[in-house]
Every structure is written in C-alpha cells, then in structure tokens.
C-alpha atoms as a PDB file:
ATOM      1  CA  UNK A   1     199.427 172.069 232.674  1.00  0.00           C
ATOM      2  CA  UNK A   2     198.517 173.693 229.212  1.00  0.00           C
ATOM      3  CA  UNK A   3     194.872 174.517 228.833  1.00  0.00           C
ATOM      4  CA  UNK A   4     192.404 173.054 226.232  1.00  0.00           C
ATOM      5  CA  UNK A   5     192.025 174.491 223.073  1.00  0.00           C
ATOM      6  CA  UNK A   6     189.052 176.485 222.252  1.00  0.00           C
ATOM      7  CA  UNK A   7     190.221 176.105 218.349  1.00  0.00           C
ATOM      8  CA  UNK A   8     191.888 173.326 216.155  1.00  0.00           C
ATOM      9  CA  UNK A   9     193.385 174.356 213.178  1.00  0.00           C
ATOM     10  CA  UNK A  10     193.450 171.044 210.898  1.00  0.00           C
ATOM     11  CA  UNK A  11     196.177 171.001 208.182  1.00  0.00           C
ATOM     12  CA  UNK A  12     196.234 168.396 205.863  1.00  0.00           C
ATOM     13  CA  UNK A  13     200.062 169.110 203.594  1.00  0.00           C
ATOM     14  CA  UNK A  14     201.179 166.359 200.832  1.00  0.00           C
ATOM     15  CA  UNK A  15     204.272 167.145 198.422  1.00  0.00           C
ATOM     16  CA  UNK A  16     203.962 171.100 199.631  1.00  0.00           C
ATOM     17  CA  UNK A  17     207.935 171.577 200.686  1.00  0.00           C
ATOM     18  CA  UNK A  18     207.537 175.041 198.894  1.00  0.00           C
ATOM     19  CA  UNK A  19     204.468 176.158 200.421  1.00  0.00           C
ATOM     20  CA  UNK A  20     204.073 174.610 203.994  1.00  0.00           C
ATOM     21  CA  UNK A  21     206.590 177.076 206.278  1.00  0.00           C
ATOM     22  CA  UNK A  22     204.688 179.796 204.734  1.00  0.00           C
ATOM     23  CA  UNK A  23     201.440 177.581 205.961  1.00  0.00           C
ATOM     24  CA  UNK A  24     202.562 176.679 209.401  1.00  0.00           C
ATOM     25  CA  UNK A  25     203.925 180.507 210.472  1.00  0.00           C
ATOM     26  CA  UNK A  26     200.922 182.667 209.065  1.00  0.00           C
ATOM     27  CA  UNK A  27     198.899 180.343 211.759  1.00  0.00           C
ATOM     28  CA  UNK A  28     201.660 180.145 214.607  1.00  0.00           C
ATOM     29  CA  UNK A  29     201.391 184.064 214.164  1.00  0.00           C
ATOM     30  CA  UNK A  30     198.156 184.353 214.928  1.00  0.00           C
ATOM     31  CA  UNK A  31     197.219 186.642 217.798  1.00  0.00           C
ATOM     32  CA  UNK A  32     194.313 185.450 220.036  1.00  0.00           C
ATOM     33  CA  UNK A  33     192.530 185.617 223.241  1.00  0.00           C
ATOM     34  CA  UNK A  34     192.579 182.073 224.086  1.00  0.00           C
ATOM     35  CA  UNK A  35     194.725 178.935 223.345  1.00  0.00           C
ATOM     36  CA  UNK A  36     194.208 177.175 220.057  1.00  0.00           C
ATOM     37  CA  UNK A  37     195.913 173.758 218.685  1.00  0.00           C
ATOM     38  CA  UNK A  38     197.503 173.016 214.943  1.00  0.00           C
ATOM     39  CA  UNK A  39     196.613 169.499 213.841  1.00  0.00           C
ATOM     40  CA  UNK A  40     199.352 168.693 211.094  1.00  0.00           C
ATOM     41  CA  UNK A  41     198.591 165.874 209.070  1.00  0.00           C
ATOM     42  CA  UNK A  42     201.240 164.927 206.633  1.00  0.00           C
ATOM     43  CA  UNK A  43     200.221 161.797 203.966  1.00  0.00           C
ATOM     44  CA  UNK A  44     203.575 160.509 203.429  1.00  0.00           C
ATOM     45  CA  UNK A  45     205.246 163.444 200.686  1.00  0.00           C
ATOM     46  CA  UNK A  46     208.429 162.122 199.397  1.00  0.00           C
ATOM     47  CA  UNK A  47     209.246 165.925 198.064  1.00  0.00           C
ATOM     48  CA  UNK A  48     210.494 167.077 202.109  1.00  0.00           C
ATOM     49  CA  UNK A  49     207.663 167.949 203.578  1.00  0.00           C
ATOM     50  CA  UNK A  50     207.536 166.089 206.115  1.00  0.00           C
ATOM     51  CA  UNK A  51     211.110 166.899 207.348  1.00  0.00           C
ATOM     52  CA  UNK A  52     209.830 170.332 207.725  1.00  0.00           C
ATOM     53  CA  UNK A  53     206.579 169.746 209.630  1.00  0.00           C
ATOM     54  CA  UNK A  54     208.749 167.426 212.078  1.00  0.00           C
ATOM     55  CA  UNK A  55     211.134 170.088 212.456  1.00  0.00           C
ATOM     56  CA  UNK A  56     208.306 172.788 212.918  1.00  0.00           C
ATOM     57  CA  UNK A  57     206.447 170.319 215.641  1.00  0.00           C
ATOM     58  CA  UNK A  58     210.010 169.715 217.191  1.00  0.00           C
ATOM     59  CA  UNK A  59     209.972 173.947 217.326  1.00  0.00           C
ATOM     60  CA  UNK A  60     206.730 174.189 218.745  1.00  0.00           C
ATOM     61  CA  UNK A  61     205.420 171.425 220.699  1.00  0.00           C
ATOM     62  CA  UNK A  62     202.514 173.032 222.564  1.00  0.00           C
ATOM     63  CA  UNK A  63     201.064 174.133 219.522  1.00  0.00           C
ATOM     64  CA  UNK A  64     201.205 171.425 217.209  1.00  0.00           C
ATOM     65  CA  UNK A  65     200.631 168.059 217.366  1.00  0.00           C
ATOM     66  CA  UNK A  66     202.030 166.076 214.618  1.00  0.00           C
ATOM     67  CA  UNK A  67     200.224 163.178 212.674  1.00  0.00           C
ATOM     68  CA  UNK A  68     202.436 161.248 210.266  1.00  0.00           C
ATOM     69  CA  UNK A  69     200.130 158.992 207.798  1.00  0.00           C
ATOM     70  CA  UNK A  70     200.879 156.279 205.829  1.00  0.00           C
ATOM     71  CA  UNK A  71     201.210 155.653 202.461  1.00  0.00           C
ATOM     72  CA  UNK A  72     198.773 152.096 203.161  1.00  0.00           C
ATOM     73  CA  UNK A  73     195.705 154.188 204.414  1.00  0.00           C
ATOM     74  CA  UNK A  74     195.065 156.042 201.374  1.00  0.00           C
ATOM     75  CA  UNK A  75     191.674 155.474 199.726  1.00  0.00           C
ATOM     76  CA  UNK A  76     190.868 155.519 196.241  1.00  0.00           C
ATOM     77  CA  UNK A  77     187.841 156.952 195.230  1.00  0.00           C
ATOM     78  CA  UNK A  78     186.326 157.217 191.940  1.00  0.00           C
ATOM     79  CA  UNK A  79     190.199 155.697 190.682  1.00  0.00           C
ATOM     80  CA  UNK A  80     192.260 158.306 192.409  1.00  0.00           C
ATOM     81  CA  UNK A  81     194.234 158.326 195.301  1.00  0.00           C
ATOM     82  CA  UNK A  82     193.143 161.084 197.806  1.00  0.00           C
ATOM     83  CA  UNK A  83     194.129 162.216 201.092  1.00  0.00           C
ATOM     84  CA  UNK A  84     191.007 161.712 202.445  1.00  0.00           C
ATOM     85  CA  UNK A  85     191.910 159.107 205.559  1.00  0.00           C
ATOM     86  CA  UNK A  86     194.158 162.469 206.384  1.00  0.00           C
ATOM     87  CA  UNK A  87     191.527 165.077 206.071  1.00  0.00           C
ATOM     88  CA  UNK A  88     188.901 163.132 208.774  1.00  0.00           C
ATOM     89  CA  UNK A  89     191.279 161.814 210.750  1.00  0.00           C
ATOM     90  CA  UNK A  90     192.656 165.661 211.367  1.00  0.00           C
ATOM     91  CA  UNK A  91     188.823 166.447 212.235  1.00  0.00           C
ATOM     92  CA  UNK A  92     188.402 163.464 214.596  1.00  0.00           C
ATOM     93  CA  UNK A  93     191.441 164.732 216.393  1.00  0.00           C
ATOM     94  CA  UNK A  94     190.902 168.144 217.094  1.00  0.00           C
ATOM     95  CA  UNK A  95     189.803 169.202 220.319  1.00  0.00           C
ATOM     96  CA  UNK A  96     188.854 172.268 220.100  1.00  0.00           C
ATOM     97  CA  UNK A  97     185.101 173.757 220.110  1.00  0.00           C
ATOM     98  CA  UNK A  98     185.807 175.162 216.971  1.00  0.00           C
ATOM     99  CA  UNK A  99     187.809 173.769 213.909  1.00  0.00           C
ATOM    100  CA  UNK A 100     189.475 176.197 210.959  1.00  0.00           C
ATOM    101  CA  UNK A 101     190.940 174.002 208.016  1.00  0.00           C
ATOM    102  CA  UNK A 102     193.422 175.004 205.890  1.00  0.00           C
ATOM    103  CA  UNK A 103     195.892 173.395 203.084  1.00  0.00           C
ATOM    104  CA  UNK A 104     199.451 173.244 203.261  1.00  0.00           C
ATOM    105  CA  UNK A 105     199.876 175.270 200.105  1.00  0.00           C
ATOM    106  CA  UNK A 106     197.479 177.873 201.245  1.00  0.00           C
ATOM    107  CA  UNK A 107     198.330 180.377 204.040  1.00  0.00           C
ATOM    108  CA  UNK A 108     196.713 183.616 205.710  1.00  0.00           C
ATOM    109  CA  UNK A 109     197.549 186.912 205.918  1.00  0.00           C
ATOM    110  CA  UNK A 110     195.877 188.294 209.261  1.00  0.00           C
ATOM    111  CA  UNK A 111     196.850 187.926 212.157  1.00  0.00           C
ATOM    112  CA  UNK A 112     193.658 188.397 214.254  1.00  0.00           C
ATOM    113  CA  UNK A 113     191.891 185.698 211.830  1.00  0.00           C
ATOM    114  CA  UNK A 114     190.939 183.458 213.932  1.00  0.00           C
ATOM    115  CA  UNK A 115     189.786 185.856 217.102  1.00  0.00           C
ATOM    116  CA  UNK A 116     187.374 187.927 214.637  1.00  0.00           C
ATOM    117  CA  UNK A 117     185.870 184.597 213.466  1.00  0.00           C
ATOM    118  CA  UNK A 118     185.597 182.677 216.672  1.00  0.00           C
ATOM    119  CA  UNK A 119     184.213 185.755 218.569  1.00  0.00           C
ATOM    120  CA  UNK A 120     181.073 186.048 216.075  1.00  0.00           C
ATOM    121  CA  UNK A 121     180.659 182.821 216.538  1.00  0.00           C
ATOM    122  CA  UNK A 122     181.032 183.137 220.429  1.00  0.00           C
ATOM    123  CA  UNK A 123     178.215 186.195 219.980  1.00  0.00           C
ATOM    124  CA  UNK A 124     176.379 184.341 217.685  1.00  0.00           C
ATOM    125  CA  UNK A 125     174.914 181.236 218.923  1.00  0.00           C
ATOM    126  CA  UNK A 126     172.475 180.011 216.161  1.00  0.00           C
ATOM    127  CA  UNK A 127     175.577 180.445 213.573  1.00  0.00           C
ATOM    128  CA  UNK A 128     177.628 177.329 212.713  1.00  0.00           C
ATOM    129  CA  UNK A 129     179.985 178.232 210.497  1.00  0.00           C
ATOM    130  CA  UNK A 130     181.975 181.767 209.933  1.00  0.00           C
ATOM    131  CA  UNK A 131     184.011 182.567 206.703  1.00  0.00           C
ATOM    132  CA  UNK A 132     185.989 185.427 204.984  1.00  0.00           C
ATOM    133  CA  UNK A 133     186.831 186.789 201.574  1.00  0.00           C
ATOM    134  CA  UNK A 134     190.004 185.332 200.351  1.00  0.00           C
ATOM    135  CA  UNK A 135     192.579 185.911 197.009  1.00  0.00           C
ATOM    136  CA  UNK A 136     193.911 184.330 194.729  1.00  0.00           C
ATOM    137  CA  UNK A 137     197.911 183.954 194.032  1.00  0.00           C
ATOM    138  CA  UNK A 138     198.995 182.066 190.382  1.00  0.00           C
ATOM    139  CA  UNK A 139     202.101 182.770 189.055  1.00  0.00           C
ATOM    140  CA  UNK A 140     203.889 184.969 191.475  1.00  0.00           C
ATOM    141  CA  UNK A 141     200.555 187.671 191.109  1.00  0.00           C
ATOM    142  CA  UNK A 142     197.207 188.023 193.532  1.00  0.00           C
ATOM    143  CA  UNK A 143     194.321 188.121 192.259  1.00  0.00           C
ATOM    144  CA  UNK A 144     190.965 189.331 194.749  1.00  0.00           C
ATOM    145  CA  UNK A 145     188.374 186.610 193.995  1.00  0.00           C
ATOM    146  CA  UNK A 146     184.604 188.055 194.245  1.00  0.00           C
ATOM    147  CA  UNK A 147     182.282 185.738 195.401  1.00  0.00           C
ATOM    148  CA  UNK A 148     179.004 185.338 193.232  1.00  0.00           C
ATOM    149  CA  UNK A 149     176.808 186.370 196.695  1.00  0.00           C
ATOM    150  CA  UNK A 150     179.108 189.196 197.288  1.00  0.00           C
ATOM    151  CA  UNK A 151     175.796 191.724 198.439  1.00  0.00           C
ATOM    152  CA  UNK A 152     175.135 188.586 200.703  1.00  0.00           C
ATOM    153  CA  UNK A 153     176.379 187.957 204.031  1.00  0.00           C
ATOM    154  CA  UNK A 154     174.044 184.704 205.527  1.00  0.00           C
ATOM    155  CA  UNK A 155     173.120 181.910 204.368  1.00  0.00           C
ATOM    156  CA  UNK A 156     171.395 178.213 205.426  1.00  0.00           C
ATOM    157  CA  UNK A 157     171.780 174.925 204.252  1.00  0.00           C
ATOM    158  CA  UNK A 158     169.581 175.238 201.233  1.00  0.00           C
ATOM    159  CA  UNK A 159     171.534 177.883 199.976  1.00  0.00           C
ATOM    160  CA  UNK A 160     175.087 177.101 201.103  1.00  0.00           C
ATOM    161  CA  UNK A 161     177.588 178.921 199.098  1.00  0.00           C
ATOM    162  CA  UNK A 162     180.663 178.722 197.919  1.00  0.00           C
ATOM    163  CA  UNK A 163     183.690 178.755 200.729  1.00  0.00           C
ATOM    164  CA  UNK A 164     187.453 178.168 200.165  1.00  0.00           C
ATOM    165  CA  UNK A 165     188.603 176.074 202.592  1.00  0.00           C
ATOM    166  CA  UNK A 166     191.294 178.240 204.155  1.00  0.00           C
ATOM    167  CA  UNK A 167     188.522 180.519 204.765  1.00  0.00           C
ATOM    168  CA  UNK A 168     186.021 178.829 207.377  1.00  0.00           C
ATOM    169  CA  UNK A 169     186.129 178.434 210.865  1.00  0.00           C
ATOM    170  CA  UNK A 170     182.744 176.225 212.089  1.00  0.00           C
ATOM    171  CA  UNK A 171     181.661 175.017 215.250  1.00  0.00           C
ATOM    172  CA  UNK A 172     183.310 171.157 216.219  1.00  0.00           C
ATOM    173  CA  UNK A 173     179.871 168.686 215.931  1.00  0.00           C
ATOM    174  CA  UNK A 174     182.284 165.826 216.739  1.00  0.00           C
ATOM    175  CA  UNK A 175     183.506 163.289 213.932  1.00  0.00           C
ATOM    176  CA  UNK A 176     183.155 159.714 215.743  1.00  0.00           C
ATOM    177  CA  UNK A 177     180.496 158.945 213.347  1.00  0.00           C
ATOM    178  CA  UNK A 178     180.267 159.784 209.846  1.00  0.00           C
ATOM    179  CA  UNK A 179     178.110 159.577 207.257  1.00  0.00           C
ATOM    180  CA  UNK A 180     178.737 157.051 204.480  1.00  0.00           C
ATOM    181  CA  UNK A 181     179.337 159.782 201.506  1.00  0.00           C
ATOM    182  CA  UNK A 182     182.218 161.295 203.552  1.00  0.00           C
ATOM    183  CA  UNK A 183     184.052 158.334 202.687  1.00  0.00           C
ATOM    184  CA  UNK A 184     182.673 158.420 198.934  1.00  0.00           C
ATOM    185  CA  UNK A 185     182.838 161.613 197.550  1.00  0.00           C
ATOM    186  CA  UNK A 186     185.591 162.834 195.177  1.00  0.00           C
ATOM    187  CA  UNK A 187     186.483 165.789 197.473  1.00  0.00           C
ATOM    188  CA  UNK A 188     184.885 166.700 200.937  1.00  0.00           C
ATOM    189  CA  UNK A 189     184.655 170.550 202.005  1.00  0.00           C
ATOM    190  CA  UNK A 190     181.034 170.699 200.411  1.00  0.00           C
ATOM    191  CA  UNK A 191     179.494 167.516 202.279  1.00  0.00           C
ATOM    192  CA  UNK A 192     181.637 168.458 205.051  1.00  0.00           C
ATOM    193  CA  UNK A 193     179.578 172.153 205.263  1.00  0.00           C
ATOM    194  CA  UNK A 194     176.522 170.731 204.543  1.00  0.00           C
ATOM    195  CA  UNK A 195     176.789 168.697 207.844  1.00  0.00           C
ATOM    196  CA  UNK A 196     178.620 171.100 210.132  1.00  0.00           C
ATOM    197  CA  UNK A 197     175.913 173.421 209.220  1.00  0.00           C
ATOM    198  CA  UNK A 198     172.419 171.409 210.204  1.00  0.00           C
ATOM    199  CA  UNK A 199     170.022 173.893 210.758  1.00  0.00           C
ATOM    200  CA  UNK A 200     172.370 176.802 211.855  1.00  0.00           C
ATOM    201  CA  UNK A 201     173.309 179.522 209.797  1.00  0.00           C
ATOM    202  CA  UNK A 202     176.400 180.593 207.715  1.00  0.00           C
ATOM    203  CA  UNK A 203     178.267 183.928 207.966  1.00  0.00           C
ATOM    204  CA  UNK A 204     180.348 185.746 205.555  1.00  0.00           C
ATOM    205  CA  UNK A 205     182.904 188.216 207.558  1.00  0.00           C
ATOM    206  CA  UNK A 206     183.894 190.889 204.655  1.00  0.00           C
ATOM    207  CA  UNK A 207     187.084 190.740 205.520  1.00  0.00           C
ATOM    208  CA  UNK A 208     190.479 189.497 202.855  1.00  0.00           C
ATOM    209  CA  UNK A 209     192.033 186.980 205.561  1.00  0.00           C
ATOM    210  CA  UNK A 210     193.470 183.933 203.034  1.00  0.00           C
ATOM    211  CA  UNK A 211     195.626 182.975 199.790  1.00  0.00           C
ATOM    212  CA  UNK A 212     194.524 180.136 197.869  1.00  0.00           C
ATOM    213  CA  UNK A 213     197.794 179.159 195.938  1.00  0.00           C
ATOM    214  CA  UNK A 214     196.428 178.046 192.215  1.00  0.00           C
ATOM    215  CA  UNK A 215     199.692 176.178 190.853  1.00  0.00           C
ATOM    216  CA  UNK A 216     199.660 172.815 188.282  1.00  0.00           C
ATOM    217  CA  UNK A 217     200.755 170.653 191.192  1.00  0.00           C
ATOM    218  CA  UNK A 218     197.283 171.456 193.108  1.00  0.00           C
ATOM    219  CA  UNK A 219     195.010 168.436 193.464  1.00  0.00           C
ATOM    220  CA  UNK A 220     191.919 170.912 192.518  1.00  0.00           C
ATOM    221  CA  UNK A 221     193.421 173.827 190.210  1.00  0.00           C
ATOM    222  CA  UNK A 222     194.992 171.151 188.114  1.00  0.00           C
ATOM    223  CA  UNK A 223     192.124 170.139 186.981  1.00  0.00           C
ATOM    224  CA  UNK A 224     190.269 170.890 183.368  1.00  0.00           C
ATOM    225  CA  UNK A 225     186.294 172.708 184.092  1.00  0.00           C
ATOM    226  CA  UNK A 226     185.075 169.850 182.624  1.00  0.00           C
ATOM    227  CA  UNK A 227     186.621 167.336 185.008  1.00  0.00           C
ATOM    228  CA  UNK A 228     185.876 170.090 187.987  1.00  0.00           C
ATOM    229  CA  UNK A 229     182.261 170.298 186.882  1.00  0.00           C
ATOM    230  CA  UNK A 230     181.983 166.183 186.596  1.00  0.00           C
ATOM    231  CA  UNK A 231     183.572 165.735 190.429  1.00  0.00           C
ATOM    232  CA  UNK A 232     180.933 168.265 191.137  1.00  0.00           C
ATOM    233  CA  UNK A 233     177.873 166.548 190.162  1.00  0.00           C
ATOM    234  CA  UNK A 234     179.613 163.153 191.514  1.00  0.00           C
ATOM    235  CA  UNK A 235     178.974 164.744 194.789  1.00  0.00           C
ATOM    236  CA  UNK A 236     175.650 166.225 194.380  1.00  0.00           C
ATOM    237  CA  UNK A 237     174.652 163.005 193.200  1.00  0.00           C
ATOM    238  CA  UNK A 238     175.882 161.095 196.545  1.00  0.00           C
ATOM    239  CA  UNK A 239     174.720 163.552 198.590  1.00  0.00           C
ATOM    240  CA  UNK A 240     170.820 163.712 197.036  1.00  0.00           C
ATOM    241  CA  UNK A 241     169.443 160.497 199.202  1.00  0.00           C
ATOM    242  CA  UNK A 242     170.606 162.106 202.438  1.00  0.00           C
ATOM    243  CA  UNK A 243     168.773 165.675 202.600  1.00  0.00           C
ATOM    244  CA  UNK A 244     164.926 166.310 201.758  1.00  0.00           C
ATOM    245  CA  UNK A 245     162.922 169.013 201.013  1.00  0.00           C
ATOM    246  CA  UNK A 246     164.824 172.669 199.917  1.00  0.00           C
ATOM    247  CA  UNK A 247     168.207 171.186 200.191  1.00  0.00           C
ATOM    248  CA  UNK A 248     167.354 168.397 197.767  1.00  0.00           C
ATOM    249  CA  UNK A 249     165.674 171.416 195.697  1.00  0.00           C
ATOM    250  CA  UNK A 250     169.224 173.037 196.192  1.00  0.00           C
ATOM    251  CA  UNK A 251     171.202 170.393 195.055  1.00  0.00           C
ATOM    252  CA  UNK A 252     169.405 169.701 191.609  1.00  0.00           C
ATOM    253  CA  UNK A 253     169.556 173.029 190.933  1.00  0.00           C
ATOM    254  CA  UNK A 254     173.400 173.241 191.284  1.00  0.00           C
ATOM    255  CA  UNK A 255     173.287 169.877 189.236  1.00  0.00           C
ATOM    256  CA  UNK A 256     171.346 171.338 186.535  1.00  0.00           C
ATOM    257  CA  UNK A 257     173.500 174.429 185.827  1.00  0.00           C
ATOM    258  CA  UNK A 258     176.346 171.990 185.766  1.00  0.00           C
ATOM    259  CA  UNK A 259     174.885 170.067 183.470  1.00  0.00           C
ATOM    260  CA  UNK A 260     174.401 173.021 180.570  1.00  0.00           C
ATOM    261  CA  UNK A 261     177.832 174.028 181.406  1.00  0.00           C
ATOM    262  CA  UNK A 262     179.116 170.534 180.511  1.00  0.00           C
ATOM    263  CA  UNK A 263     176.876 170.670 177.286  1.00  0.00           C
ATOM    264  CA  UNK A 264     177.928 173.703 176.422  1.00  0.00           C
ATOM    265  CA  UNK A 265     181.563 172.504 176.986  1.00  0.00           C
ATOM    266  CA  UNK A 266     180.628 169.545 174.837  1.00  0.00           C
ATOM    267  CA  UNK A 267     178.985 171.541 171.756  1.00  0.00           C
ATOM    268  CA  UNK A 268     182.271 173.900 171.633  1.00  0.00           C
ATOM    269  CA  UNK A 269     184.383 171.182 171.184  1.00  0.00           C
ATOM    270  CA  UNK A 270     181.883 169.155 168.650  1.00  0.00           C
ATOM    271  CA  UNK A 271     182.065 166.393 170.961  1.00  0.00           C
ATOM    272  CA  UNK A 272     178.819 164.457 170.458  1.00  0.00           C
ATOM    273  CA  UNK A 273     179.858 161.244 172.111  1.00  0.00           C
ATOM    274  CA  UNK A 274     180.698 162.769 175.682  1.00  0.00           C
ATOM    275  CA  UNK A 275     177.149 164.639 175.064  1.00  0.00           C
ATOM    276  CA  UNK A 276     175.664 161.927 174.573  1.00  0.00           C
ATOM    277  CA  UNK A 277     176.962 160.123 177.120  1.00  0.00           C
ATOM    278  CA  UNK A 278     176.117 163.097 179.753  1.00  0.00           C
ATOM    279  CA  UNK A 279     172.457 162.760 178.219  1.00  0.00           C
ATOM    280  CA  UNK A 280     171.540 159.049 179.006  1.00  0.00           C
ATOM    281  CA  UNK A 281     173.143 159.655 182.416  1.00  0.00           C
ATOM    282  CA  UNK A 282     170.122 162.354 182.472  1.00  0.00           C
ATOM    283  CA  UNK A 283     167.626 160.301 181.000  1.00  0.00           C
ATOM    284  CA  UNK A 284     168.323 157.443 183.298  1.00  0.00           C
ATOM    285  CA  UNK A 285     168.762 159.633 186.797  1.00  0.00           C
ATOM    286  CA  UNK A 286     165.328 159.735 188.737  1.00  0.00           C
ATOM    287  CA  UNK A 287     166.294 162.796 190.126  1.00  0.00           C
ATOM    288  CA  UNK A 288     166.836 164.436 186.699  1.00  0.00           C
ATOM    289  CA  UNK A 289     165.044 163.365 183.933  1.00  0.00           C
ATOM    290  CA  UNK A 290     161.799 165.308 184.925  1.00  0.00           C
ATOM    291  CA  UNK A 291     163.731 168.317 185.328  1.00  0.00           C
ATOM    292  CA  UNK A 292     162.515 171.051 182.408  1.00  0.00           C
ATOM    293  CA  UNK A 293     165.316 173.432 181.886  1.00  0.00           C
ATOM    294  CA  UNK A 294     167.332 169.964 180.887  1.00  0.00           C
ATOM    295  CA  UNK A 295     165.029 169.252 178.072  1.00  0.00           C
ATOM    296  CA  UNK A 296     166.312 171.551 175.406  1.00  0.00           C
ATOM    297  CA  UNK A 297     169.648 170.752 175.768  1.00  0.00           C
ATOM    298  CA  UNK A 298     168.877 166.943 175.998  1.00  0.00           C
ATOM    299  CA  UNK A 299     166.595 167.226 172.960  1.00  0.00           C
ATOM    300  CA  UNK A 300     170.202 167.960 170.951  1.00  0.00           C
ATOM    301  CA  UNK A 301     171.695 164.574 171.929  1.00  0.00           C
ATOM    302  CA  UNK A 302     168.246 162.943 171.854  1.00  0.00           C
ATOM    303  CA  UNK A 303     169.840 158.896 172.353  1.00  0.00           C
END
C-alpha cells in the first residue's frame, strides 16, 4: 500500500511536446524525504503532448496520476480560451498537504527543490507559501531574473510580490469551494496567492531552483506590455470587492502604476484614442477616480 503524499506537484501542459519530458524528469528527479504525487493535467494538445504524458504515466504509475481534459470544458474568459478548468481541477485533486505548480514548458534544475521548501514550511508554521529565485531561458540563452524585492525575504498579503509559478510551493487550503473571481480572471497565480496566503506569511528561499521558458508560443510571454499590463488591472479590478483594508490599499496601488505605464505606452505611440479610452475607464471607476497621482496624467486626455 503506497503512502499519502505529503506534496502534489500540479502540472497543467497544452501544445508543449518540446518542453514537457524536460518538465516531467526535472520533478521525477527530485530527491526527498517523503513521498510526493505529480498531478498531470493535459487540455487536449493536438501537437503530441499528450502521447508523451501517457507514456510517462504508463512509466511511472505511482508517481503520476494522469488527467486527460477535454476540449468541451474550456472556458472563455474575457474572449479567450484558457486552460483554466485544467489549472483548478489539478488543485482540487491533489492530495498532498502541500501543492508546488509548475508549467509544462517550464522545468527545475535542483534536485532537493522541493525538500528545502517543504521543510521551512514544516519549521515554519505561520508561513503559507515558500518560493525561490528562478531564470530566465529565451532563445537557447539564460538569463538570472532579479526580483524588484531582492533585499527582501517576507512578505504578507498586502504586500504580496511577484512569484513565477514554477517557483512556489504553499500549504494545500483545500479547493472544494472557490471564490467567484477564480473562475473570472484572465490568468490565476495572483488571486490564487492572494488566497492560499490569508493571514500567513510569504517566504523567499535565495536559492536559483527554476527555468521559466519565454518562447512566442507561451500563453503569457507572447503577449505585448500593453496587453500584459491590461490583463493585469482586469484582475486587480475583480479582485478589489473581495479584500478590505491594506490589501485593497495594495491593489490600487499596483493599479495605479499600471495605469501611468499604459499612458506612457499610449503618449509614445501618439495614441490619443486608447488614452482616452483608459481615462473614462478612470473617471468612471469608484475605486479610481479619487486617486491623486492619476490626475496629471488624466488631465492630458481630459474627455
């Protein structure tokens, strides 16, 4: 009789037939103290992907359990088609009392990854969540990606920073009920921190531990800064109603320095209809238009 996992490794792969053996052995490598589960959620790639994870979950069957979506449980959100049925249906699967996540075209590179971030959490009860440094591979080079709060190692959830997904490890709350904006958001990993992490704490473990793969096929990299930037503040946006107090402070401030970015975006490229487009979305947003370092940068598209 196998024993239960203490960790669930959720991967969610679509059209990754390059990257996802790399994926599956830098995890299947991993060298730990106790017994840990992959969940493998492929959405249906027509590109062979899913002929590999079968044959991987054929290879190792007490490790990973295999979840084959369908093409019919897709949703659309904001009028593109996301894996996001995949994505919580991998987190309502896992067993374990701690979940890592991590993309089929990403990968890690040490193999004690998991062990050094579970056992600070294991040592570390009031910490929810437990993330490393990671790099960043585009075109065949690596690149080693400093985070902003690089002198900083903890944070809480009016502060939350930036984590690549590869790179966390949290503690399993339990997914059988959800809030509405996981289902409405253009992309999940911030929302999803923002609940895992309550009113526990955040840890940054120094160490280099992932590769996020940058390539024009990637449902994030491919994307222009403005369009990043706009999915941005569609979250912050969805997520305002459900936090109070210094998280809601948090949120419009990350809103706000979107905001000039996009107008400064906007005024290199002499578009004044997009700016003033952004600016009555300002002007008619009650959890904006009061907001003073807006003003002078509204007062350019006044409408």
């Amino acid at each position: 009789m196998s024993l239960e996992p203490l960790v669930s490794v959720c991967i969610q792969t679509y059209q990754h037939a390059n990257y996802i053996e790399q994926c599956l052995r830098s995890v299947l490598c991993q060298q730990t103290s106790f017994p840990f589960e992959i969940i493998l959620g492929e959405d249906e790639s027509t590109d062979g992907t899913r002929e590999i994870c079968k044959q991987f979950a054929k290879s190792y069957p007490q490790l990973i359990r295999l979840f084959l979506r369908d093409e019919k449980d897709k949703i659309w959100i904001e009028g593109e088609k996301t894996g996001r049925y995949n994505f919580i249906s991998n987190l309502q699967a896992a067993k374990g009392k701690y979940i890592a996540l991590l993309d089929g075209d990403d990968y890690w590179t040490d193999k004690n990854k998991l062990q050094k971030q579970v056992d600070f959490l294991e040592c570390n009860p009031d910490y929810t969540i437990c993330y490393c440094n990671y790099r960043n591979l585009k075109k065949g080079r690596l690149k080693t990606t400093l985070y902003l709060h690089r002198r900083k190692r903890d944070f809480y959830i009016h502060n939350i920073p930036l984590m690549h997904t590869g790179a966390v490890v949290f503690r399993n709350p339990g997914f059988e009920i959800l809030p509405d904006h996981f289902w409405q958001t253009p992309f999940l990993d911030f929302p999803l921190y923002m609940h895992v992490t309550g009113a526990g704490k955040i840890h940054r473990l120094k160490d280099y531990m992932v590769v996020y793969r940058e390539h024009d096929a990637g449902m994030w990299s491919s994307k222009s800064r403005e369009q990043q930037l706009l999915k941005y503040n569609s979250v912050y946006l969805k997520m305002l109603p459900v936090y109070s107090g210094e998280t809601v402070a948090y949120l419009v401030q990350k809103l706000e320095k979107n905001v000039r970015a996009l107008f400064d975006i906007y005024a290199k490229e002499n578009n004044i209809g997009k700016a003033e487009q952004l600016a009555r979305q300002i002007s008619s947003d009650e959890n904006l238009k009061f907001r003073k370092p807006l003003q002078k940068y509204m007062l350019r598209y006044s409408v």
